[in-house]
C-alpha atoms as a PDB file:
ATOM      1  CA  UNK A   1       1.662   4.510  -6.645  1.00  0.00           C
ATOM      2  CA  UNK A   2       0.518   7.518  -4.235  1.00  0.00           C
ATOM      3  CA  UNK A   3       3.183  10.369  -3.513  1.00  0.00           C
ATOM      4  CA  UNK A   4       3.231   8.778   0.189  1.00  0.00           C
ATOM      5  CA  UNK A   5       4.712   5.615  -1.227  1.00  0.00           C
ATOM      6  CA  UNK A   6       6.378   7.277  -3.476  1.00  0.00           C
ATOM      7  CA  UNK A   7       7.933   9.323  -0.136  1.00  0.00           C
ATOM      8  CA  UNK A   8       8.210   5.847   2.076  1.00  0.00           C
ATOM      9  CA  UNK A   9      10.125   4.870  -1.092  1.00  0.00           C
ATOM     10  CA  UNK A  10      12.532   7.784  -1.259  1.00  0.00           C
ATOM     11  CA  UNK A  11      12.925   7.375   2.701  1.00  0.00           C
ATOM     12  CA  UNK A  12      14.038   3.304   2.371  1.00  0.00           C
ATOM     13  CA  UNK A  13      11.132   2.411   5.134  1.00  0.00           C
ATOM     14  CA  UNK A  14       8.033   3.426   7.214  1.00  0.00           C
ATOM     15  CA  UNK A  15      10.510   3.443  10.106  1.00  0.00           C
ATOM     16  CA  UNK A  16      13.345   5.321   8.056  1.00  0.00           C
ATOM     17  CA  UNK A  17      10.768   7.949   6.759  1.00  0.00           C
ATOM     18  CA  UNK A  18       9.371   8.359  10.432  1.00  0.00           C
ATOM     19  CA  UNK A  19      12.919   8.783  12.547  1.00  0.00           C
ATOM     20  CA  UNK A  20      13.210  11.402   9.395  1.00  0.00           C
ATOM     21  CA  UNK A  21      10.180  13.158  10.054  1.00  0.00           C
ATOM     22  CA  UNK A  22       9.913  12.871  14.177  1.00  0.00           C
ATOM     23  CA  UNK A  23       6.917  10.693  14.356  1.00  0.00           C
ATOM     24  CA  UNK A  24       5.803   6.968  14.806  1.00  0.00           C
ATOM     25  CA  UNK A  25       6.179   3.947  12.099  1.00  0.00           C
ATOM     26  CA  UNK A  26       2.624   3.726  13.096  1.00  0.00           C
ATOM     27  CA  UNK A  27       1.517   7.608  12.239  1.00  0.00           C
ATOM     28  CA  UNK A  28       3.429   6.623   8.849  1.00  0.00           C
ATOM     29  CA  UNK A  29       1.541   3.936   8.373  1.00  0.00           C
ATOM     30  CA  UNK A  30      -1.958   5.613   8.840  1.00  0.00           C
ATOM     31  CA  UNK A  31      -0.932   8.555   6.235  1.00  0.00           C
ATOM     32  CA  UNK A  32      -0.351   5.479   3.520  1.00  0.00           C
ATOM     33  CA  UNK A  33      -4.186   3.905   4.502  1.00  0.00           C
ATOM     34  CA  UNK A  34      -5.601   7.446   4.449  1.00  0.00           C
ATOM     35  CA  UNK A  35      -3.478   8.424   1.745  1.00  0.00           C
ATOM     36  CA  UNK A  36      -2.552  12.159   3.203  1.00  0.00           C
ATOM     37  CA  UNK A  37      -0.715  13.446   5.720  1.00  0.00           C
ATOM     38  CA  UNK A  38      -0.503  17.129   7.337  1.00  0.00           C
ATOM     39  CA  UNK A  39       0.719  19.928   5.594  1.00  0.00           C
ATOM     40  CA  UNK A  40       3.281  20.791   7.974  1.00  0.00           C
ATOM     41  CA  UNK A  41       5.140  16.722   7.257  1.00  0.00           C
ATOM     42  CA  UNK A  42       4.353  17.361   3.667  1.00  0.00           C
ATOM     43  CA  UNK A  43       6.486  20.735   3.921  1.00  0.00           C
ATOM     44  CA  UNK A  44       9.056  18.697   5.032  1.00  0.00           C
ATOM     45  CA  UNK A  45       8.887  15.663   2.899  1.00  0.00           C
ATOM     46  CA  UNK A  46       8.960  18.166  -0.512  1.00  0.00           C
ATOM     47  CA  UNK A  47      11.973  19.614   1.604  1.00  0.00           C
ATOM     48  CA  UNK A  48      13.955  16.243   2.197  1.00  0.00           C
ATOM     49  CA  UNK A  49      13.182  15.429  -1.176  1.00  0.00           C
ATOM     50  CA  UNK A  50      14.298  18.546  -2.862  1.00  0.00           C
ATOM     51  CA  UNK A  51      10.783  19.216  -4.380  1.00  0.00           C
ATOM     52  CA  UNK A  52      11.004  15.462  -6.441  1.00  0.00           C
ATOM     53  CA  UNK A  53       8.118  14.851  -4.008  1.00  0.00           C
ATOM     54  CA  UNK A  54       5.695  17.916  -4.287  1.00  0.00           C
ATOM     55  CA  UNK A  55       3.615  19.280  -0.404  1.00  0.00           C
ATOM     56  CA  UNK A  56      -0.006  19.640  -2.440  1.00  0.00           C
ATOM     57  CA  UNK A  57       0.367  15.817  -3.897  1.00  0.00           C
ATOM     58  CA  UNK A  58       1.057  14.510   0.155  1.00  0.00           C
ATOM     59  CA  UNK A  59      -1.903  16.914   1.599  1.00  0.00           C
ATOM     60  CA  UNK A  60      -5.903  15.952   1.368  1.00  0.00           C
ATOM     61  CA  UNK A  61      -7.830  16.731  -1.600  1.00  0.00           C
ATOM     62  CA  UNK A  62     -10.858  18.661  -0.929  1.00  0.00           C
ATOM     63  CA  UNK A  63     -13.506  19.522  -3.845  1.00  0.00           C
ATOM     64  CA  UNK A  64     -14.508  23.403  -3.275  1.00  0.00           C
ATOM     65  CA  UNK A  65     -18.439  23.365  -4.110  1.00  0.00           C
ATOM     66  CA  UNK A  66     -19.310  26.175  -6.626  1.00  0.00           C
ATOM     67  CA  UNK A  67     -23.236  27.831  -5.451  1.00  0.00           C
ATOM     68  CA  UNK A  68     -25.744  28.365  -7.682  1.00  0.00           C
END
């Protein structure tokens, strides 16, 4: 399960976890397709959560390209 379920989960709903956060059930639902969301709501998710739910597991992934 991705740490956005996982957060949905801890939250009861979509709609629960998005009144919680001060966005739409429909922004919620587009960080579980994309699975990410902005640092900023992930700040506040591992906040709510009381670190169970850790920022850097809710934020995109990228792979840092080593030259040469």
């Amino acid at each position: 399960m991705s740490a956005i379920k996982l957060a949905v989960k801890h939250y009861g709903s979509q709609k629960e976890m998005a009144d919680a956060l001060g966005v739409t059930q429909s922004q919620v639902s587009q960080w579980c397709t994309k699975g990410y969301m902005s640092a900023r709501r992930a700040l506040q998710v591992e906040s709510d959560t009381q670190g169970w739910i850790r920022a850097l597991s809710l934020v995109e992934q990228t792979e840092t390209k080593k030259e040469g």
